[in-house]
N, C-alpha and C. Protein backbone atom coordinates (compact mmCIF):
# COMPACT_ATOMS: atom_id res chain seq x y z
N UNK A 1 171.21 137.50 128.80
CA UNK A 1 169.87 137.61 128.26
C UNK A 1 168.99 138.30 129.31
N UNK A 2 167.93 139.41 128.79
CA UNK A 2 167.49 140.05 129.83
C UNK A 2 166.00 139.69 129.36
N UNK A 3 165.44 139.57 130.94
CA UNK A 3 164.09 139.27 130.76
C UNK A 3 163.18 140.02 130.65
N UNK A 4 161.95 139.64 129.79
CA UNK A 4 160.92 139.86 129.00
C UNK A 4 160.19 140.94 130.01
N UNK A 5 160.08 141.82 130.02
CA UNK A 5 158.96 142.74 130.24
C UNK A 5 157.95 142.82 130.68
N UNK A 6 157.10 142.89 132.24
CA UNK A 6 155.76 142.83 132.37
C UNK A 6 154.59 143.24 131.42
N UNK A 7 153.78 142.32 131.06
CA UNK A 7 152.97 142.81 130.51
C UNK A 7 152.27 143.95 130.89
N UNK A 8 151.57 144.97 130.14
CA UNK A 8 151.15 146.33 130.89
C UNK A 8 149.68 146.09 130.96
N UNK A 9 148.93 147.06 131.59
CA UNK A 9 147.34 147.06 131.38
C UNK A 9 146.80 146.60 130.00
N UNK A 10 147.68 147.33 129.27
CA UNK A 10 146.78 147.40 127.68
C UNK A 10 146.81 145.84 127.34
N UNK A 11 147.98 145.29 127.53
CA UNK A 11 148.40 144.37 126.53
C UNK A 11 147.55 143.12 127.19
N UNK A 12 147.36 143.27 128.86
CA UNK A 12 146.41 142.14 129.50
C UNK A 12 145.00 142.25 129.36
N UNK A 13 144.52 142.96 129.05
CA UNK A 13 143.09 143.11 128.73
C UNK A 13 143.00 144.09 127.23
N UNK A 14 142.50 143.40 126.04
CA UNK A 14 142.18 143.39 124.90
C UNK A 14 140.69 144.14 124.28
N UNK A 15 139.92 144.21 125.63
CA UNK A 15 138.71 144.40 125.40
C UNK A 15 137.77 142.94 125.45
N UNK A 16 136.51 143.34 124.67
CA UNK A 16 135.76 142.06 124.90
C UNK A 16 136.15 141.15 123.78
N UNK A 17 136.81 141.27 123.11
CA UNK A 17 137.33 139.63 122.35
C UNK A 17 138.03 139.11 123.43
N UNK A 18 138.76 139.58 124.27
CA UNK A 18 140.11 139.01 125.21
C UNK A 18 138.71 137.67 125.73
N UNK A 19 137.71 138.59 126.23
CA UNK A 19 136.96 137.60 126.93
C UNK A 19 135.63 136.60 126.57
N UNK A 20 135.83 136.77 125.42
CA UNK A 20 134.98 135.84 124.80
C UNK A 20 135.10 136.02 123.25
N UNK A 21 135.92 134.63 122.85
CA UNK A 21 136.18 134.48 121.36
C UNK A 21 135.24 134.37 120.74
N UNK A 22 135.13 134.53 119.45
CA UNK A 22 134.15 134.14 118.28
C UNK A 22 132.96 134.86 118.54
N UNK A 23 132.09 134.45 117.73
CA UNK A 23 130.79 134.58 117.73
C UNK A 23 129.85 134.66 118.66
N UNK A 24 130.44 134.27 120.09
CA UNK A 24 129.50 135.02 120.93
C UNK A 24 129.95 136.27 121.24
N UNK A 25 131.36 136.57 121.18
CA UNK A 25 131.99 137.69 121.54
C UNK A 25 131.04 138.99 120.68
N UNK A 26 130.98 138.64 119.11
CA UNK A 26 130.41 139.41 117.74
C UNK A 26 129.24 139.29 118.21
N UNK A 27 128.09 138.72 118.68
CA UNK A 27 126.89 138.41 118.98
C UNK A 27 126.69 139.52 120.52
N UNK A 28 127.28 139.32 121.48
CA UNK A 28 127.15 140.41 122.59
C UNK A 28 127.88 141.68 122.05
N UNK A 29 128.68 142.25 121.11
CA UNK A 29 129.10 143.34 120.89
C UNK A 29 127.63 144.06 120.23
N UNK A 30 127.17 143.39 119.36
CA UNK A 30 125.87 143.87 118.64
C UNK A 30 124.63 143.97 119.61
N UNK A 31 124.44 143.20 120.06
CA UNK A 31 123.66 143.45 121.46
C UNK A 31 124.05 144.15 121.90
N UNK A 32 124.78 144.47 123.10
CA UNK A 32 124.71 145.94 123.01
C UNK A 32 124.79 146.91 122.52
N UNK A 33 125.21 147.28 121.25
CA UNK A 33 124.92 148.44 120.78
C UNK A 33 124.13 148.57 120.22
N UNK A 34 122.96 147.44 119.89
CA UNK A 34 121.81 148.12 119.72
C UNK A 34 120.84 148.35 121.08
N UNK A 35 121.16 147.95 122.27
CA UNK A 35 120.62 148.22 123.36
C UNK A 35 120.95 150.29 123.47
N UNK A 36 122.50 150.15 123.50
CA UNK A 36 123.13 151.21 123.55
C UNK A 36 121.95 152.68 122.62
N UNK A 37 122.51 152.35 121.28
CA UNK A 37 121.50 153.12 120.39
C UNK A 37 119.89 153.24 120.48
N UNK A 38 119.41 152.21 121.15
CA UNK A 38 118.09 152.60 121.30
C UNK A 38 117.79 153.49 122.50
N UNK A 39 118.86 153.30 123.59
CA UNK A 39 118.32 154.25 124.76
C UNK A 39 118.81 155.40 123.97
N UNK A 40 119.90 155.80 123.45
CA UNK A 40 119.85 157.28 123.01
C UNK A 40 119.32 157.66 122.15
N UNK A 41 118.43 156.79 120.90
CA UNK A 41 117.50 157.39 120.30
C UNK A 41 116.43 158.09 120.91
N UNK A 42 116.18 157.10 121.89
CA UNK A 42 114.62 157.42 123.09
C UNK A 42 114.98 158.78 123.38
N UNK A 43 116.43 158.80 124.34
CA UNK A 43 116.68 160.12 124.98
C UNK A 43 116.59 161.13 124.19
N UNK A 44 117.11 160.92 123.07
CA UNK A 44 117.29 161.88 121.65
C UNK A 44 115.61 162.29 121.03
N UNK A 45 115.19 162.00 120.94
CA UNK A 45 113.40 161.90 120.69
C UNK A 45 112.88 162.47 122.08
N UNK A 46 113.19 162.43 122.95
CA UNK A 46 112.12 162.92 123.85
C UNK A 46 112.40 164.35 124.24
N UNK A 47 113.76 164.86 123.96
CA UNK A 47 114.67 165.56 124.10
C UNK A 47 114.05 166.84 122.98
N UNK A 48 114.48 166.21 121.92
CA UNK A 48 113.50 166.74 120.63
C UNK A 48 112.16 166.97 120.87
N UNK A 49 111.29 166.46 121.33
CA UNK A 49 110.61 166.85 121.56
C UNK A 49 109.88 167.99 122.75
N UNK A 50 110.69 167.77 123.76
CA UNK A 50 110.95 169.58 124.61
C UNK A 50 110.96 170.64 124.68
N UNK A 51 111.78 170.66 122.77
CA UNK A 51 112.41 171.30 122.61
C UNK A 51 111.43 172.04 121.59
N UNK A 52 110.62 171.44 121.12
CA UNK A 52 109.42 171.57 120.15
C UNK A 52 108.39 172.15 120.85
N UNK A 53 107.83 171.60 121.93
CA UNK A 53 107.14 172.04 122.72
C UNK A 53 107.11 171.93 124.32
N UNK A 54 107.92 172.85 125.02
CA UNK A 54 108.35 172.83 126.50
C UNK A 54 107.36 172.45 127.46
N UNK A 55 108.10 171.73 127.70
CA UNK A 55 107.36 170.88 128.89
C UNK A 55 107.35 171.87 130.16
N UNK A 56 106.26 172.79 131.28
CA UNK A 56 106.80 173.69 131.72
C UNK A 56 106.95 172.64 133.10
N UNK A 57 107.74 172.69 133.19
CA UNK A 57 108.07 172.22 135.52
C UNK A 57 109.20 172.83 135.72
N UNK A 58 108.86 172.94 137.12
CA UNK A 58 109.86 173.82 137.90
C UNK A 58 110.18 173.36 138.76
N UNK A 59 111.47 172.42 138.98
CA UNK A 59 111.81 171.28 139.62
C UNK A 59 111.73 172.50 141.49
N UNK A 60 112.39 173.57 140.99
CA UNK A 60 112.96 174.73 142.24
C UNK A 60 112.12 175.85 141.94
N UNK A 61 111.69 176.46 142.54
CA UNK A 61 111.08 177.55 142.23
C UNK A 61 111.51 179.00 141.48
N UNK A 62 113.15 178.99 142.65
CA UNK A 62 113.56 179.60 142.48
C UNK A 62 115.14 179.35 141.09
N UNK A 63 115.08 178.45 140.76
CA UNK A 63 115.66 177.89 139.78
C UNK A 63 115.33 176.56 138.48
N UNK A 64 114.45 177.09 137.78
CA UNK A 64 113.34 176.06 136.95
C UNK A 64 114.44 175.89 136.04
N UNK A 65 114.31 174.40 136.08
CA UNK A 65 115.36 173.61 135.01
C UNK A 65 116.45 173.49 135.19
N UNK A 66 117.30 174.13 136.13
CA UNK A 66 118.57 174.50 135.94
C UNK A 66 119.34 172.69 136.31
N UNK A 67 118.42 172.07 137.40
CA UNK A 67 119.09 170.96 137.91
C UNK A 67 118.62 169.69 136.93
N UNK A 68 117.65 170.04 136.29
CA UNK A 68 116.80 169.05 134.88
C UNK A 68 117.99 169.32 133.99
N UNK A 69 118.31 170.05 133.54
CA UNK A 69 119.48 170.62 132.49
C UNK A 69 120.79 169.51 132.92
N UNK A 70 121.41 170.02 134.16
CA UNK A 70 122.59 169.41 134.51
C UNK A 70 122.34 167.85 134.62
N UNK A 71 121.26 167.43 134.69
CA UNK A 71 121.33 166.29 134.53
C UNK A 71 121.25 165.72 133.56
N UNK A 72 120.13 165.91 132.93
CA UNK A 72 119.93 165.39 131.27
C UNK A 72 121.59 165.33 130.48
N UNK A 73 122.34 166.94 130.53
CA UNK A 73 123.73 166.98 130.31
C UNK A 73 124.92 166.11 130.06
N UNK A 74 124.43 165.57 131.55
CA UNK A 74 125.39 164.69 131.94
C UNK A 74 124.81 163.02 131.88
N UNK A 75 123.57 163.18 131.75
CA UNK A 75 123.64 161.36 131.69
C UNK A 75 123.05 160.61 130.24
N UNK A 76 122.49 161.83 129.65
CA UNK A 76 121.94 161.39 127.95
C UNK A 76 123.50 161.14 127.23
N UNK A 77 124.45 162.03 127.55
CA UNK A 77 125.66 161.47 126.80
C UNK A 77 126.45 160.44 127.42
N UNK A 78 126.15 159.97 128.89
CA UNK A 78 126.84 158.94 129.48
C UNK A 78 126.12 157.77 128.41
N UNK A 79 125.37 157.56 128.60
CA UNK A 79 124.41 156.47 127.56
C UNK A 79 125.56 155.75 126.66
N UNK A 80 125.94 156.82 125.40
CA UNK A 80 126.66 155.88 124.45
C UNK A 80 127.96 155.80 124.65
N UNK A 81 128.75 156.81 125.43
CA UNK A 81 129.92 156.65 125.62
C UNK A 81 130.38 155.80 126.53
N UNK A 82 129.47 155.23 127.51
CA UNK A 82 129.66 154.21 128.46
C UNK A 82 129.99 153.07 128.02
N UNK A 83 128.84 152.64 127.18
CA UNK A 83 128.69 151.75 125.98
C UNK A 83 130.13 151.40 125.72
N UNK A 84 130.67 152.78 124.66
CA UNK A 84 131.73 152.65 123.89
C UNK A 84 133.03 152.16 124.27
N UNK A 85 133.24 152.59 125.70
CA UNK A 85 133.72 152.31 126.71
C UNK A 85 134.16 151.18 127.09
N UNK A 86 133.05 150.13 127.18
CA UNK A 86 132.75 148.67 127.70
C UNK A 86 133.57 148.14 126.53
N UNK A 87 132.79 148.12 125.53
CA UNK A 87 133.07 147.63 124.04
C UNK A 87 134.25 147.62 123.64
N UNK A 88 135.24 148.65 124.32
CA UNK A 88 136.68 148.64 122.91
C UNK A 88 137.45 148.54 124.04
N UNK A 89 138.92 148.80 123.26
CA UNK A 89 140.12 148.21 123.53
C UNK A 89 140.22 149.24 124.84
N UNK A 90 141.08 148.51 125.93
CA UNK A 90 141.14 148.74 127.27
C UNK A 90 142.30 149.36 127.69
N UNK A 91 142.92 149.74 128.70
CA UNK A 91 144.00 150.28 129.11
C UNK A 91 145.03 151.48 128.45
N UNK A 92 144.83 151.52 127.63
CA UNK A 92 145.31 152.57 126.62
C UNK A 92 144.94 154.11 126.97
N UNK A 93 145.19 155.21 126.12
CA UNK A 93 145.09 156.82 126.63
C UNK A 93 143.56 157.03 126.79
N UNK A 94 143.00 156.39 125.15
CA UNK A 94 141.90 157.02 124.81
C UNK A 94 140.84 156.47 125.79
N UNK A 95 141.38 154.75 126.37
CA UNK A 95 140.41 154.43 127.31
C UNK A 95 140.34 155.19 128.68
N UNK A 96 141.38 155.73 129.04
CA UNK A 96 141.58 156.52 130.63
C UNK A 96 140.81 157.62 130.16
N UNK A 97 141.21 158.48 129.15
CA UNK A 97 140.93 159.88 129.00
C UNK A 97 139.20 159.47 128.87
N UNK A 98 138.58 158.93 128.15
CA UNK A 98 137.19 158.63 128.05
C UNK A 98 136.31 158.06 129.14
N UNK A 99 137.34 157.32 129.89
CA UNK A 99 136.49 156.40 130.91
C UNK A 99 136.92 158.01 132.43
N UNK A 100 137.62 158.52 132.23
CA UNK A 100 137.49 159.99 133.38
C UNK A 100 136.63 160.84 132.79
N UNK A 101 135.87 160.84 131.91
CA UNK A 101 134.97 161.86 131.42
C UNK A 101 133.73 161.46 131.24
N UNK A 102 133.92 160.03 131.25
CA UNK A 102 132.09 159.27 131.92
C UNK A 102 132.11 159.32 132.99
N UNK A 103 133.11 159.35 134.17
CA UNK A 103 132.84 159.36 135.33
C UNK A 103 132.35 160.45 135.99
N UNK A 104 133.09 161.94 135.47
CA UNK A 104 132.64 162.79 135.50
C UNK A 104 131.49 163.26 135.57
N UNK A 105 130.90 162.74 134.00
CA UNK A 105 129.78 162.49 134.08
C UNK A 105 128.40 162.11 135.35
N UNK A 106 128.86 160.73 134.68
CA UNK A 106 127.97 159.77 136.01
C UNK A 106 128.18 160.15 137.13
N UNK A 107 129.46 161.19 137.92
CA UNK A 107 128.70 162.09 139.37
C UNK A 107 128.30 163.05 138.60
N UNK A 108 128.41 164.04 138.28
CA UNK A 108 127.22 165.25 137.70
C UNK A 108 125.51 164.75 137.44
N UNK A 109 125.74 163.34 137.03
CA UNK A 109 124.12 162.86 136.93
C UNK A 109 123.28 162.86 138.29
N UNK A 110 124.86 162.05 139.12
CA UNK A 110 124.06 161.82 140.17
C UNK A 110 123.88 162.44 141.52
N UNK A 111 124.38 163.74 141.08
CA UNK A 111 124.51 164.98 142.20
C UNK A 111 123.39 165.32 141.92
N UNK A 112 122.89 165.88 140.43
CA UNK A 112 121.89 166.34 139.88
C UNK A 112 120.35 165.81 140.27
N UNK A 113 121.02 164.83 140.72
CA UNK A 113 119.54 163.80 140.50
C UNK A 113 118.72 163.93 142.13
N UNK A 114 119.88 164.43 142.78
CA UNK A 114 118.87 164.56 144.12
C UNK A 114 118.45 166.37 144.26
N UNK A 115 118.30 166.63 143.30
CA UNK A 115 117.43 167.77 143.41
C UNK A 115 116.08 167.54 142.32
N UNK A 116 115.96 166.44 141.87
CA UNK A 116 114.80 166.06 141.22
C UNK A 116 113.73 164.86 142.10
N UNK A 117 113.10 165.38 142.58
CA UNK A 117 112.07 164.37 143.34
C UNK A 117 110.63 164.42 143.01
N UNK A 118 110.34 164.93 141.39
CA UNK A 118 109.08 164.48 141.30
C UNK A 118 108.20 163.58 141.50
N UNK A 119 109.10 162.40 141.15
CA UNK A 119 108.03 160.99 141.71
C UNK A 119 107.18 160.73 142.54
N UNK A 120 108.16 161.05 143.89
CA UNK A 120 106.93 160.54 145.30
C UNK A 120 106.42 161.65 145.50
N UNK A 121 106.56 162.96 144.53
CA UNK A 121 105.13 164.03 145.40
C UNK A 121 106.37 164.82 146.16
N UNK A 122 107.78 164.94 145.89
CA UNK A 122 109.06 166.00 146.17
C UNK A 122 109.65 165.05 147.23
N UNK A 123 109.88 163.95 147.23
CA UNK A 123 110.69 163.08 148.52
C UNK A 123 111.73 162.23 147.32
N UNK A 124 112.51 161.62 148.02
CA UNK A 124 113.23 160.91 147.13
C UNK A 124 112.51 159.58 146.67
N UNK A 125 113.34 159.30 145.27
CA UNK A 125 112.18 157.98 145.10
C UNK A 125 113.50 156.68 144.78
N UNK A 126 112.91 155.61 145.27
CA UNK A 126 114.33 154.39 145.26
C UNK A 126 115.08 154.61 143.99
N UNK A 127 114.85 155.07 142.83
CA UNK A 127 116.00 155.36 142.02
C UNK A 127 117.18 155.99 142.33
N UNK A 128 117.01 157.11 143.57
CA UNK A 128 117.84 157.31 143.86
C UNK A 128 118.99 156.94 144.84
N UNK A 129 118.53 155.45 144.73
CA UNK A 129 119.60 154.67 145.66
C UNK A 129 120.39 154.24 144.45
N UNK A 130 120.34 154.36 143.05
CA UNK A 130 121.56 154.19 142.26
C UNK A 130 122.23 155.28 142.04
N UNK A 131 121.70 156.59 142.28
CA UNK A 131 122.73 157.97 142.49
C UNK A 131 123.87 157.68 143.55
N UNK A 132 123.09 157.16 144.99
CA UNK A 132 124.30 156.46 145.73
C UNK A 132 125.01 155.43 145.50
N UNK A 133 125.10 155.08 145.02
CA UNK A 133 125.80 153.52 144.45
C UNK A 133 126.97 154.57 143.83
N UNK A 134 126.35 155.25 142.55
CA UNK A 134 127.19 155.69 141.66
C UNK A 134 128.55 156.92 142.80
N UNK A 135 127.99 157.52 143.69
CA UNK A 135 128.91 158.53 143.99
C UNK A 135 129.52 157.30 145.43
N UNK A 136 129.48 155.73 145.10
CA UNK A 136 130.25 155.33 146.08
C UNK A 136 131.27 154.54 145.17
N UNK A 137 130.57 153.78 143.93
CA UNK A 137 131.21 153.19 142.96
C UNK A 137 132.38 153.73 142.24
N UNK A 138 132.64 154.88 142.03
CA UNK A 138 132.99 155.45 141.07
C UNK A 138 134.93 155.62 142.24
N UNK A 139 134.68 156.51 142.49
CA UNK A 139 135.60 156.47 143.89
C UNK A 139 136.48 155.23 144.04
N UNK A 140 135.85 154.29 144.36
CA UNK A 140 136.12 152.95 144.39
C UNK A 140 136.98 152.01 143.03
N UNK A 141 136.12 152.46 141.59
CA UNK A 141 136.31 151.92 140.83
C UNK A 141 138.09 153.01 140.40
N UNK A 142 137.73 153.56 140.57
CA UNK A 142 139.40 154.74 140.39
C UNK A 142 140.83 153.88 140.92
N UNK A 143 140.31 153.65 143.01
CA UNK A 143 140.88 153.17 143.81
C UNK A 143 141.45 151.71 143.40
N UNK A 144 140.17 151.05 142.78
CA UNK A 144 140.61 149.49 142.48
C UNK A 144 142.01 150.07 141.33
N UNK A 145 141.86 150.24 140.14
CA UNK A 145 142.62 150.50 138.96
C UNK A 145 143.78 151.22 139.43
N UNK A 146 143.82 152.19 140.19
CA UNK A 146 145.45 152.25 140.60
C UNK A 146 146.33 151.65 141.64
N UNK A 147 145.67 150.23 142.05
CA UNK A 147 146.13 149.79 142.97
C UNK A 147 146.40 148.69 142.21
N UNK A 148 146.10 148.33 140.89
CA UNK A 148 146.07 147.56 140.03
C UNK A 148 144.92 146.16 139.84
N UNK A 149 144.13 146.28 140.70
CA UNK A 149 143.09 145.13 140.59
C UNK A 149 142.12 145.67 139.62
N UNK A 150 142.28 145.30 138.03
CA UNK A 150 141.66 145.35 136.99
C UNK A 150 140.32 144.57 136.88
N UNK A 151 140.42 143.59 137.44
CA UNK A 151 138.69 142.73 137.77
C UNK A 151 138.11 143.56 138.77
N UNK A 152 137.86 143.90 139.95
CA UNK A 152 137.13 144.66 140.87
C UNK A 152 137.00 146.23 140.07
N UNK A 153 137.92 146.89 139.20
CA UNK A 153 137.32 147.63 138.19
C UNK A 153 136.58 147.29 137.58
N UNK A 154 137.10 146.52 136.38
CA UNK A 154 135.79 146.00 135.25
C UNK A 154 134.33 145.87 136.01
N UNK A 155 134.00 145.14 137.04
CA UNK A 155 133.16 144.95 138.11
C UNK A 155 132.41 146.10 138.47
N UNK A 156 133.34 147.18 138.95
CA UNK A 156 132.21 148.48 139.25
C UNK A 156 132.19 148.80 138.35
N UNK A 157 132.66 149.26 137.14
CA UNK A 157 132.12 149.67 135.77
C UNK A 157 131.08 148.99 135.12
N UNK A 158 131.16 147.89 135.06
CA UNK A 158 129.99 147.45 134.19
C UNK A 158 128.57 147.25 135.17
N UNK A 159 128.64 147.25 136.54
CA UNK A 159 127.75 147.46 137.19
C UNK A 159 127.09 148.83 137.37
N UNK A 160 127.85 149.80 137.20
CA UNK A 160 127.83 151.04 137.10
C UNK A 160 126.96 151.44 135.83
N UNK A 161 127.50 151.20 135.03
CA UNK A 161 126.96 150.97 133.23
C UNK A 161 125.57 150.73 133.54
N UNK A 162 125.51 149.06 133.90
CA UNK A 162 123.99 148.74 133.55
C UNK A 162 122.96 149.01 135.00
N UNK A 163 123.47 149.80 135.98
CA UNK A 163 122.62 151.22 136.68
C UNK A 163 122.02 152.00 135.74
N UNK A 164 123.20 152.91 135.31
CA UNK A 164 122.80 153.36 134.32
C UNK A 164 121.79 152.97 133.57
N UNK A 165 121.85 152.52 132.52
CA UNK A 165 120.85 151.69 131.60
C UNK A 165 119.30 151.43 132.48
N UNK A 166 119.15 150.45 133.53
CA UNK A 166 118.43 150.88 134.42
C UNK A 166 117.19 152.09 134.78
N UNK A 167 118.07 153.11 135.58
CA UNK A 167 117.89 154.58 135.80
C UNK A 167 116.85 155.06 134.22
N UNK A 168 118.08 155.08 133.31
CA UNK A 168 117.47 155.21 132.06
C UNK A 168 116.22 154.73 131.72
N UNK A 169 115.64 153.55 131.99
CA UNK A 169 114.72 152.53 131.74
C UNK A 169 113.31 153.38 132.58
N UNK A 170 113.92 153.40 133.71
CA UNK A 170 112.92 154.02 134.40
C UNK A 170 112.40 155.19 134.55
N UNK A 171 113.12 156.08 133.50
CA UNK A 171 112.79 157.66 133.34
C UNK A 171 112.22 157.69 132.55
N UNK A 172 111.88 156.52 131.39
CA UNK A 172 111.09 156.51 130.48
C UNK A 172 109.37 155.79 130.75
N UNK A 173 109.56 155.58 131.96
CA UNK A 173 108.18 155.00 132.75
C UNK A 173 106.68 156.22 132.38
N UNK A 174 105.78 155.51 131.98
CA UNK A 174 104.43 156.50 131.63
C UNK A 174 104.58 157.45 133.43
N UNK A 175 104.50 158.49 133.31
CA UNK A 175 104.01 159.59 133.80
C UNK A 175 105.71 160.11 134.65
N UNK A 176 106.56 160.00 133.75
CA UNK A 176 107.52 160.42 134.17
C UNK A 176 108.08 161.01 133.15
N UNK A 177 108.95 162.38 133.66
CA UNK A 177 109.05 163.10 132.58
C UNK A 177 109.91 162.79 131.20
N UNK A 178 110.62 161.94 131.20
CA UNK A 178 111.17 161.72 129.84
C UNK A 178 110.39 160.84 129.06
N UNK A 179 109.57 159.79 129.79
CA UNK A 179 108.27 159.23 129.60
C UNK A 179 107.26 160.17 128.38
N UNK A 180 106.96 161.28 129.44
CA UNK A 180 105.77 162.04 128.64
C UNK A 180 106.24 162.91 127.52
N UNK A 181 107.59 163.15 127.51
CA UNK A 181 108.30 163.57 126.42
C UNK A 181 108.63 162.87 125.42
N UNK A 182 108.71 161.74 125.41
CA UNK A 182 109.09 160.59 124.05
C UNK A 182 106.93 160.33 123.83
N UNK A 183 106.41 159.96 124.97
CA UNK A 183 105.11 159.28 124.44
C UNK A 183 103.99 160.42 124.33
N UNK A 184 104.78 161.72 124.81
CA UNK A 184 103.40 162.75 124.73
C UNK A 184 102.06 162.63 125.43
């Protein structure tokens, strides 16, 4: 008789039913995604609205928008796919192939993001101590998962995530530009 088979990534982590049965499990899935959907409506609306009537700044003089662009790019679609991410089934293709293309992401946001220093008057402003987080997290969170420690992943990911979310929160602050683009 030959013995049973290590269980693999996929089969040990289920997603979020694995970690919380019933109805709270159904109760935090909906919570976030309506957390999820409302930041990308916001982003989606303010976005739309730019686009209606251009907001003119010139983050560079010699390059207006170009680093506003690469960022927006890369972190208005991190929003729901991060989300989606958290939410579903784990270890599998579609989760690697998706969860390397938010990461992607989330450094392109946060490369991007230190060429935007409107806030303090062109200096950096503490938000961008979650750009560093993210280009130390991410690295890390790779390192944990092929060394096989799946908790110290989950860990920088979902900390990573609700940075994100965060960041997000605070770009929508009155006199900041995604701010004055959703509230005009």
């Amino acid at each position: 008789m030959t013995p049973s088979p290590a269980p693999t990534h996929s089969s040990r982590t289920a997603g979020a039913e694995a970690a919380m049965p019933g109805r709270s499990a159904q109760a935090v899935r909906w919570g976030a995604m309506v957390v999820i959907a409302g930041m990308s409506v916001a982003c989606a609306v303010a976005i739309a609205r730019l686009a209606a009537a251009p907001y003119r700044v010139t983050i560079a003089p010699h390059i207006p928008h170009l680093w506003l662009t690469i960022h927006l790019v890369c972190a208005v679609p991190a929003i729901p796919l991060g989300g989606w991410i958290l939410l579903s089934r784990k270890g599998d293709r579609r989760h690697k192939m998706l969860g390397r293309i938010w990461g992607i992401m989330m450094l392109g946001a946060a490369l991007s993001s230190f060429a935007l220093t409107g806030l303090l008057g062109g200096s950096f402003s503490p938000i961008h101590a979650l750009s560093i987080l993210t280009l130390v997290t991410i690295p890390r969170a790779v390192w944990n998962i092929r060394r096989g420690n799946v908790r110290a992943h989950k860990r920088s990911m979902v900390t990573l995530y609700i940075s994100l979310l965060v960041a997000a929160g605070f770009a929508f602050l009155p006199g900041r530009l995604m701010g004055d683009w959703l509230i005009g």
